[in-house]
N, C-alpha and C. Protein backbone atom coordinates (compact mmCIF):
# COMPACT_ATOMS: atom_id res chain seq x y z
N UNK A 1 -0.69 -16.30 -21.04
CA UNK A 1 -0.83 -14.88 -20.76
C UNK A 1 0.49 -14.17 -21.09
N UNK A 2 0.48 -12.83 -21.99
CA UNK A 2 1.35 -12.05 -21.94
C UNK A 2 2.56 -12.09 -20.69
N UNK A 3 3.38 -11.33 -20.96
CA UNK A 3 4.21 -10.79 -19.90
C UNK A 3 3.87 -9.01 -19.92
N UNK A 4 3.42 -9.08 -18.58
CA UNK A 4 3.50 -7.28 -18.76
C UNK A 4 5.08 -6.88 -18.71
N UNK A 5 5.57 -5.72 -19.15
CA UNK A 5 6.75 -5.36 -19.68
C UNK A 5 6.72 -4.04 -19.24
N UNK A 6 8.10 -3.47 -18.90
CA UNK A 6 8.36 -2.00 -18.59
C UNK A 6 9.49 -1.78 -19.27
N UNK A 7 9.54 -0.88 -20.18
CA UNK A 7 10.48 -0.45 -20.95
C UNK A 7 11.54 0.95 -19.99
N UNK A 8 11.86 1.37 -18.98
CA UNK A 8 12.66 2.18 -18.62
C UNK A 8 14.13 2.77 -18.98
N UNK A 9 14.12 3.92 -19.13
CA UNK A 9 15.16 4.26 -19.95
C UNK A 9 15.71 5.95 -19.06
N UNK A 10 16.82 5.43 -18.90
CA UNK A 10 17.88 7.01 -19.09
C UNK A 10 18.59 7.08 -20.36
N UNK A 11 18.47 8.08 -20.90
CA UNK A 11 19.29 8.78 -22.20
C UNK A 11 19.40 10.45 -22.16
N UNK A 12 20.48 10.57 -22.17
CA UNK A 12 20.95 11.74 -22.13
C UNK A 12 20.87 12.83 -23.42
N UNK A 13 21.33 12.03 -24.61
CA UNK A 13 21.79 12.44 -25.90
C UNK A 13 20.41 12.10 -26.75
N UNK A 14 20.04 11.23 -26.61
CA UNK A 14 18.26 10.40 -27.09
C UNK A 14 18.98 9.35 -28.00
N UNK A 15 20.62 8.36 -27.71
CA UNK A 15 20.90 7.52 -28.76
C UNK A 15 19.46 6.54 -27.86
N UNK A 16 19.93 6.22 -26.56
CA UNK A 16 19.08 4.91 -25.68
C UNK A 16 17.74 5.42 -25.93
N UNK A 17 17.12 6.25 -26.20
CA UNK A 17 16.03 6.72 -26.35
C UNK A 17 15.26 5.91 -27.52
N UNK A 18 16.03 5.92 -28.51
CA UNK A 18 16.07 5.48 -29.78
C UNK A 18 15.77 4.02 -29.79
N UNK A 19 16.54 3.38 -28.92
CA UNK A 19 16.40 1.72 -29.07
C UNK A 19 15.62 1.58 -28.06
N UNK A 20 14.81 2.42 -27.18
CA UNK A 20 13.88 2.62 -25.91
C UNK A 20 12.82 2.52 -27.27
N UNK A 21 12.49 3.22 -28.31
CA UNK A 21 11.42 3.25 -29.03
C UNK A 21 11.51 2.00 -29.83
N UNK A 22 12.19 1.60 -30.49
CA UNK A 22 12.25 0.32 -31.24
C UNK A 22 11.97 -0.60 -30.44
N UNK A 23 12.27 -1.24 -28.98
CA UNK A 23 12.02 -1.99 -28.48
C UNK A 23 9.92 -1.83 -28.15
N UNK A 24 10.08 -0.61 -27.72
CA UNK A 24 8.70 -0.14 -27.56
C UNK A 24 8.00 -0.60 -29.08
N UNK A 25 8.11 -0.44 -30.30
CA UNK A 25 7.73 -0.85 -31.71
C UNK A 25 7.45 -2.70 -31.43
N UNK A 26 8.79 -3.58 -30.74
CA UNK A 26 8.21 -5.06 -31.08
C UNK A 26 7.38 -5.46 -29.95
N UNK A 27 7.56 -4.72 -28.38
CA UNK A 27 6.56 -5.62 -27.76
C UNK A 27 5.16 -4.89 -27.31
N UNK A 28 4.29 -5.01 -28.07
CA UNK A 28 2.96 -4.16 -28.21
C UNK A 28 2.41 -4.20 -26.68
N UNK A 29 1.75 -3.26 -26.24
CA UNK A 29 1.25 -2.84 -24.74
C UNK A 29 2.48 -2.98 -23.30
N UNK A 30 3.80 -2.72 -23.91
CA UNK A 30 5.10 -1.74 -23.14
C UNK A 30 4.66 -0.92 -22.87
N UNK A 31 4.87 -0.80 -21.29
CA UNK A 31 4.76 0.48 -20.92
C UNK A 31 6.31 1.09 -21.03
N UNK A 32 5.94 2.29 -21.32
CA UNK A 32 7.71 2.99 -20.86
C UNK A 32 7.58 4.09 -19.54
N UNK A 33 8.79 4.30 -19.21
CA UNK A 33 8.80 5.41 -18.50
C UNK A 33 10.51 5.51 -18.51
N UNK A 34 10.19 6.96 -18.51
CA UNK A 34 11.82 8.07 -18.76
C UNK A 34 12.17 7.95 -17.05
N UNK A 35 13.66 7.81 -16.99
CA UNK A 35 14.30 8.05 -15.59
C UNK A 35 14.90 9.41 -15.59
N UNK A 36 14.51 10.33 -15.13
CA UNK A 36 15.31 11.52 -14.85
C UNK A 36 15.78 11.70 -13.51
N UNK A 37 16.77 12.99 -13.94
CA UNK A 37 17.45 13.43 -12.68
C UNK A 37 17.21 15.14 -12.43
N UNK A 38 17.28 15.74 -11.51
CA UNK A 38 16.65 17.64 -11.35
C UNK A 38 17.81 17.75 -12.39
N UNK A 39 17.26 19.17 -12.61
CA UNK A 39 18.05 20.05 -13.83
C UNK A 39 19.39 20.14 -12.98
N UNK A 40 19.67 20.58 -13.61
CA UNK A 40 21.88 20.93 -13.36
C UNK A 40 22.05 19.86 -12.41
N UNK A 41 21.65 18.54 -12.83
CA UNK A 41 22.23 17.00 -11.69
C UNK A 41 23.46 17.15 -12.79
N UNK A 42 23.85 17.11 -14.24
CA UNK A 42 25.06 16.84 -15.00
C UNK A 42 24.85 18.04 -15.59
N UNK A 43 26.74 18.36 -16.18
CA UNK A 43 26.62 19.30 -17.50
C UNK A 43 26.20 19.04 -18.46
N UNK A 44 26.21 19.97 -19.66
CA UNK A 44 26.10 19.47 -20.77
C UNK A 44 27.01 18.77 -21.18
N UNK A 45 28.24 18.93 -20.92
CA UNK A 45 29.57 18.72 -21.77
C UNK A 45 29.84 17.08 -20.95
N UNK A 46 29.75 16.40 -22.29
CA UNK A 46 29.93 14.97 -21.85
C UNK A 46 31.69 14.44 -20.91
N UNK A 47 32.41 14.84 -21.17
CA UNK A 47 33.29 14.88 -20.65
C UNK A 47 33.45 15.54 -19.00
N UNK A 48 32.63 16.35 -19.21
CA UNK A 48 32.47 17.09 -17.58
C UNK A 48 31.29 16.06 -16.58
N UNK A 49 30.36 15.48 -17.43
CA UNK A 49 29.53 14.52 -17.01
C UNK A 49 29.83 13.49 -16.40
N UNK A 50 31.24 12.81 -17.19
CA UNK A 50 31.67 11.93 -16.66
C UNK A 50 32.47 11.60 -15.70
N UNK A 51 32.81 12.85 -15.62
CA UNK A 51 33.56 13.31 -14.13
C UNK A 51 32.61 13.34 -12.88
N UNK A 52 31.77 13.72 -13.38
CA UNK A 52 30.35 13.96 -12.28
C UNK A 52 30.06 12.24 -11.88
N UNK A 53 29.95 11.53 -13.07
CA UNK A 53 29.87 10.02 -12.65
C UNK A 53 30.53 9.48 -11.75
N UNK A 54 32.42 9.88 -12.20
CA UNK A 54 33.38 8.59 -11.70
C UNK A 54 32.77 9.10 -10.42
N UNK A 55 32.74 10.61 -9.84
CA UNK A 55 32.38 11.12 -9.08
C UNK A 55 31.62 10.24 -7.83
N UNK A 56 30.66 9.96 -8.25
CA UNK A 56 29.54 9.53 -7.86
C UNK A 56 29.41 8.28 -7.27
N UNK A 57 30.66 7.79 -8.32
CA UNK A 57 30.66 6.15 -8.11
C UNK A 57 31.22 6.16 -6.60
N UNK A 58 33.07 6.53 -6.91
CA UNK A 58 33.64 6.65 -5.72
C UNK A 58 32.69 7.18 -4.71
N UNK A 59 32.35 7.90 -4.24
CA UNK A 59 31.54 8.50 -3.27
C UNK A 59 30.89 7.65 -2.41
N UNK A 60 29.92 6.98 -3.86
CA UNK A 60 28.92 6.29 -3.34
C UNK A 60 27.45 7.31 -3.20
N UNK A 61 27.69 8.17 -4.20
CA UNK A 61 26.77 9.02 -3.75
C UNK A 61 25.73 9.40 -5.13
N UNK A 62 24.87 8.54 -5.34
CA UNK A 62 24.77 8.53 -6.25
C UNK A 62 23.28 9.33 -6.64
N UNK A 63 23.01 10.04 -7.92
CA UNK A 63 21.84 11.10 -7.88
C UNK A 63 20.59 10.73 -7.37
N UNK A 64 20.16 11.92 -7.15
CA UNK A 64 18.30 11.75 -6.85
C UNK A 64 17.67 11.60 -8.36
N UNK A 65 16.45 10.74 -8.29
CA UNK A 65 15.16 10.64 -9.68
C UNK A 65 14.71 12.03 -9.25
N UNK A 66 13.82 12.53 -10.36
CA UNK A 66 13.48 13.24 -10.34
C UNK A 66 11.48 12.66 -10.67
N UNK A 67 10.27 12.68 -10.19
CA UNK A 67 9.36 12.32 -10.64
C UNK A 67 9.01 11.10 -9.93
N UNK A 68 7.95 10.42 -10.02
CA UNK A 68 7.77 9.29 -9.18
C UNK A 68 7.46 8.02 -10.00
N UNK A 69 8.25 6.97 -9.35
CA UNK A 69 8.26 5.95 -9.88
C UNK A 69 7.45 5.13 -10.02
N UNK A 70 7.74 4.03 -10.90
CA UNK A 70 6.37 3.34 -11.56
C UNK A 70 6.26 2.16 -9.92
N UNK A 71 4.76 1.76 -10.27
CA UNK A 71 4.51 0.50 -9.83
C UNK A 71 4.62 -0.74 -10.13
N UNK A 72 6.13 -1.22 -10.29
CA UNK A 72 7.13 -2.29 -10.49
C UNK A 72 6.45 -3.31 -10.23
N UNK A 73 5.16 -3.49 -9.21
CA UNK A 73 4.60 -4.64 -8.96
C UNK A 73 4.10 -5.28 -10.17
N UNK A 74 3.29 -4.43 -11.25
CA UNK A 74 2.76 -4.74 -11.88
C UNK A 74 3.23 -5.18 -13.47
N UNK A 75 4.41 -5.63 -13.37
CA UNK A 75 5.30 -5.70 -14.13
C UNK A 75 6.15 -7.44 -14.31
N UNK A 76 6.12 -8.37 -14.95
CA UNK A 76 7.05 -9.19 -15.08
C UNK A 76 8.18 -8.97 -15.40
N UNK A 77 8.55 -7.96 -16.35
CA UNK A 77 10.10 -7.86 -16.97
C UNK A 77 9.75 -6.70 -17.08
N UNK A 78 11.22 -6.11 -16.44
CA UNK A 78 11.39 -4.36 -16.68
C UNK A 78 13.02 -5.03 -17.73
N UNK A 79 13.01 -3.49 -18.42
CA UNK A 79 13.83 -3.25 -19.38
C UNK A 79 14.65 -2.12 -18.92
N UNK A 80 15.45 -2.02 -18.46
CA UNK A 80 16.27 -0.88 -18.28
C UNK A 80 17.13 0.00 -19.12
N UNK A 81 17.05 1.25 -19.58
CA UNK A 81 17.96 1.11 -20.98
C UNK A 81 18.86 2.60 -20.72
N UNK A 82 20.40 2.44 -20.90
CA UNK A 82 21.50 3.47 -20.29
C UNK A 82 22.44 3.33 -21.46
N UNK A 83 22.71 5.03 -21.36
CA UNK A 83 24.18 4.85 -21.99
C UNK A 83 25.09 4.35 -21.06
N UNK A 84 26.52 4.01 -21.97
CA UNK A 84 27.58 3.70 -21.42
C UNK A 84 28.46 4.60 -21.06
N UNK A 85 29.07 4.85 -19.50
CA UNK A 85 29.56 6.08 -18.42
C UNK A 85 30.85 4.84 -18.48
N UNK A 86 31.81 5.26 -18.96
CA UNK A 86 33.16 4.82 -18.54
C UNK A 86 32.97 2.99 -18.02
N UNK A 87 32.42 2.73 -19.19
CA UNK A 87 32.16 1.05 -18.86
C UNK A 87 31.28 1.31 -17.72
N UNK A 88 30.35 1.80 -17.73
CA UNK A 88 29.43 1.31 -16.47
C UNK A 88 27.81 2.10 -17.03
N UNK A 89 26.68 1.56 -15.99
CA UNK A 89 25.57 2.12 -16.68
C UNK A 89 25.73 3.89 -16.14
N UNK A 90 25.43 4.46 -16.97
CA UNK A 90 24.96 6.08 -16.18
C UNK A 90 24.23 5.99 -14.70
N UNK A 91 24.85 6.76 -13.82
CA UNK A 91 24.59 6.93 -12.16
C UNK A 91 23.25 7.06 -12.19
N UNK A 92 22.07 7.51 -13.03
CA UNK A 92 20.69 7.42 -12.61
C UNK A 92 20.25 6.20 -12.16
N UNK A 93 20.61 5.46 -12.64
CA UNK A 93 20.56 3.50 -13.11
C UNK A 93 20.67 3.13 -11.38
N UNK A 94 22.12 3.48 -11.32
CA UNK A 94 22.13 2.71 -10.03
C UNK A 94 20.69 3.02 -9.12
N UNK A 95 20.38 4.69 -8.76
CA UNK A 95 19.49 4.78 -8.39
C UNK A 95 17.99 4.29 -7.89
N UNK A 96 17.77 3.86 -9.89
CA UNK A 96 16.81 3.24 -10.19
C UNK A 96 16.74 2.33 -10.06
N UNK A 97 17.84 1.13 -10.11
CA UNK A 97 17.80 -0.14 -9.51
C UNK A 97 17.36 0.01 -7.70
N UNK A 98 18.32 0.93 -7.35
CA UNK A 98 17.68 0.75 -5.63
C UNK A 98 15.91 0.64 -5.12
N UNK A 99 15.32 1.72 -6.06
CA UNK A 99 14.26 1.64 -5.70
C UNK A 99 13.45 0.15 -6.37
N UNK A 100 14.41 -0.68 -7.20
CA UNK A 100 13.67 -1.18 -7.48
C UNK A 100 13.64 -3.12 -6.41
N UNK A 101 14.16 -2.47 -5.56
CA UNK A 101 14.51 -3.26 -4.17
C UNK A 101 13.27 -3.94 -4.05
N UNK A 102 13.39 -5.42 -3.93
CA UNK A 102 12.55 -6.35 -3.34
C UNK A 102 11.06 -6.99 -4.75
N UNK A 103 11.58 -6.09 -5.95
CA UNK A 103 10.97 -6.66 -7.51
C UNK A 103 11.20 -8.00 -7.38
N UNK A 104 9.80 -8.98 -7.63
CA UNK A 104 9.85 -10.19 -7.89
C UNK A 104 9.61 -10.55 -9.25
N UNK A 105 10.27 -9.90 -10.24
CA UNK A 105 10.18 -10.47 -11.75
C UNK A 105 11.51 -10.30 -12.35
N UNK A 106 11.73 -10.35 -13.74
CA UNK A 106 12.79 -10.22 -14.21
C UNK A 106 13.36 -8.62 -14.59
N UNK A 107 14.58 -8.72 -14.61
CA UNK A 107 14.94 -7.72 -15.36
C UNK A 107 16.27 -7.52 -15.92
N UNK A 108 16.65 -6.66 -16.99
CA UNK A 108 17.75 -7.32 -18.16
C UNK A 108 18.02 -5.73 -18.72
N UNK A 109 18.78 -5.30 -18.91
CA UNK A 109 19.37 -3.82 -19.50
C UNK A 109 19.77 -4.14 -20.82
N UNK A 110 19.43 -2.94 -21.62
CA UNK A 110 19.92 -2.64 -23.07
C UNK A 110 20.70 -0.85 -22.71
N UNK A 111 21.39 -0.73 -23.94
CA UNK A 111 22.60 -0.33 -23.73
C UNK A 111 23.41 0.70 -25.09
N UNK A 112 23.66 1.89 -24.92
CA UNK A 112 24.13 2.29 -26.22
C UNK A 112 25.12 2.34 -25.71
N UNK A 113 26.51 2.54 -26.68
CA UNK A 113 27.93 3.16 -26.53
C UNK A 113 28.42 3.76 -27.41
N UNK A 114 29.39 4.40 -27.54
CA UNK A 114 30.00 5.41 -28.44
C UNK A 114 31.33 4.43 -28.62
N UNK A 115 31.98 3.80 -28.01
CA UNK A 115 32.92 3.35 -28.26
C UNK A 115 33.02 1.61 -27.26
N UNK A 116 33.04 1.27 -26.53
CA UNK A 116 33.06 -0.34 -26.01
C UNK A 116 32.90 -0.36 -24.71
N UNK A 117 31.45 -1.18 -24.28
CA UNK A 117 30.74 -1.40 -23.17
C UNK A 117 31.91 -1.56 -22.13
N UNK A 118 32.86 -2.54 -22.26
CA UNK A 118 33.59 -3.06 -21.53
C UNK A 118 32.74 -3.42 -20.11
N UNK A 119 33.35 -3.65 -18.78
CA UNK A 119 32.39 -4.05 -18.00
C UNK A 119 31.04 -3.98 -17.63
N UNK A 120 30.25 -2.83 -18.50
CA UNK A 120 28.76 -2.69 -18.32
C UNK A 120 27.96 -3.70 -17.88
N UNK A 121 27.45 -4.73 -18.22
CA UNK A 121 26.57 -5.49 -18.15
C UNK A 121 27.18 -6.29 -16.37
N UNK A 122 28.33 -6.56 -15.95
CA UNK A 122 28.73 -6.76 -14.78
C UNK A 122 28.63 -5.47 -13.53
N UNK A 123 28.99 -4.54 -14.13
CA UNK A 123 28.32 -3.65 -13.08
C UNK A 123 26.65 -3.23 -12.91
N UNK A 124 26.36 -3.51 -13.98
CA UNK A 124 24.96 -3.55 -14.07
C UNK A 124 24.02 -4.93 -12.77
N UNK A 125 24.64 -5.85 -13.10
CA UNK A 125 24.59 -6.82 -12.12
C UNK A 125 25.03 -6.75 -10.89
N UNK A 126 25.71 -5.79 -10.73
CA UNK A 126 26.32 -5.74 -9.32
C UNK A 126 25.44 -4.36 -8.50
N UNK A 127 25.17 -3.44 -9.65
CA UNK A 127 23.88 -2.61 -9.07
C UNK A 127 22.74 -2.96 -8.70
N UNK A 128 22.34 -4.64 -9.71
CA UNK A 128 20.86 -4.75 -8.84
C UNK A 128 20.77 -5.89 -8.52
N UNK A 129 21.54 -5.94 -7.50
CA UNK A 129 22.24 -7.33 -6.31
C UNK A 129 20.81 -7.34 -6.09
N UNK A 130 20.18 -9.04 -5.37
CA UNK A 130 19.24 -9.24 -4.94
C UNK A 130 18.33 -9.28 -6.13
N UNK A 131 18.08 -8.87 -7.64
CA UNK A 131 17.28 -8.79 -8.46
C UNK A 131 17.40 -9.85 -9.35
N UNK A 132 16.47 -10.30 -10.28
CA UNK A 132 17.06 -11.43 -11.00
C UNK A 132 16.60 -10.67 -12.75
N UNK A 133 18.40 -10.75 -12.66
CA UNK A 133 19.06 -10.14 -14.01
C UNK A 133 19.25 -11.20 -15.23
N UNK A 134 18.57 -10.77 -16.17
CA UNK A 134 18.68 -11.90 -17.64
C UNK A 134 19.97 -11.07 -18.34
N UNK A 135 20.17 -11.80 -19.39
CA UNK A 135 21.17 -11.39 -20.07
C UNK A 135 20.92 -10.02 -20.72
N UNK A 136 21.63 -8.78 -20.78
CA UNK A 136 21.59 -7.95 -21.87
C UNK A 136 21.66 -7.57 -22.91
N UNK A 137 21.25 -6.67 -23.58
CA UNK A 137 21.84 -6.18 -25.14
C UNK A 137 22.64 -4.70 -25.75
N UNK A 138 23.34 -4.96 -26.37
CA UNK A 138 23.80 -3.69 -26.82
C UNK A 138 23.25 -2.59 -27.74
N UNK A 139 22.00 -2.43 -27.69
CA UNK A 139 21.30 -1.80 -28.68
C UNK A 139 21.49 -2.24 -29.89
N UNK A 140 21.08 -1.57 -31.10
CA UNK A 140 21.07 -1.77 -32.47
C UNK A 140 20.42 -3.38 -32.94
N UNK A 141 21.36 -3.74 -33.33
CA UNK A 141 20.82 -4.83 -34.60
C UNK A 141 20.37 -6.06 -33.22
N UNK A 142 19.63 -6.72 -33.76
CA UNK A 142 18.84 -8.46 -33.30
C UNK A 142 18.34 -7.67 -32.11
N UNK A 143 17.61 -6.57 -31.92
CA UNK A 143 16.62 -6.83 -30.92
C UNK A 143 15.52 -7.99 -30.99
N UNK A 144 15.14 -8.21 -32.28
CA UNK A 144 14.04 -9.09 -32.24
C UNK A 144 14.09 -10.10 -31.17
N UNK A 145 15.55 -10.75 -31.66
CA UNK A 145 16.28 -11.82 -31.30
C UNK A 145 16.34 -11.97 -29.61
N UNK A 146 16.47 -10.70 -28.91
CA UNK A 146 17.00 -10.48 -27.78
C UNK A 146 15.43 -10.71 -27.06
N UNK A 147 14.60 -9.89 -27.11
CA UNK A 147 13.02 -9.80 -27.05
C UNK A 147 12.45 -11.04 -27.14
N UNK A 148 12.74 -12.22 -28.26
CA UNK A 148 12.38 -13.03 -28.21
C UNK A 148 12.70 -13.86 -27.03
N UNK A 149 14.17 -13.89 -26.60
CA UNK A 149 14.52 -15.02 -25.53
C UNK A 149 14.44 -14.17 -23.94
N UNK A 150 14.12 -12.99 -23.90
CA UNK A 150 13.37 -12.41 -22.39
C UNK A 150 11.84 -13.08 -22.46
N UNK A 151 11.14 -12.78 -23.76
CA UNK A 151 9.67 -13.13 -23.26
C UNK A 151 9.44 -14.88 -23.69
């Protein structure tokens, strides 16, 4: 039997959006769903955004979803997919990992950057403590590759 699959994605700019659809292209009957946050949660101006992040981090205060979330039950492997916020996933993420509290399947993040993940994939792991996290990818080239060794 298949693996049912959830493709989930925050993208701000639509780069993660992008490898949200390509991934959606190799594993046929993905579901996706978009993670949002209410209007004026960030600026436009990426630099002011990321202030809003470190923000967030320190705090501990991290945004509201906006919309209601999927039924994770029905899911073997969710896909999580974020840009990169100052080496870390974008603050929706953390969010979205919380609710995704007490998931008994896998789950593994893909990832755009503008310049070098650096700790991403470890804070990523440290956001969804209690979850069981496969290895990640950095978007672009060998998704096949990556897709192949989740399913």
């Amino acid at each position: 039997m298949a693996a049912k699959v959830l493709i989930a994605t925050y993208s701000k700019t639509g780069s993660t959006k992008r490898v949200a659809d390509q991934l959606q292209n190799l594993i046929p009957g993905a579901d996706t769903f978009e993670i949002k946050v209410p209007a004026g949660t960030f600026p436009n101006d990426m630099f002011a955004t990321n202030d809003v992040a470190k923000e967030q981090i320190d705090s501990g205060n991290y945004p509201e979803l906006a919309g209601t979330m999927p039924d994770f039950s029905k899911y073997d492997l969710v896909l999580v997919g974020s840009p990169v916020w100052s080496a870390a996933p974008a603050t929706p993420i953390h969010t979205f990992l919380e609710k995704m509290a007490g998931f008994s399947g896998k789950v593994a993040t893909f990832y755009t950057h503008a310049g070098t993940p650096g700790a991403y994939e470890q804070v990523f792991e440290q956001w969804a403590q209690g979850l069981n996290v496969l290895p990640g990818h950095a978007g672009g080239s060998n998704l096949q590759q990556w897709v192949d060794k989740l399913l």
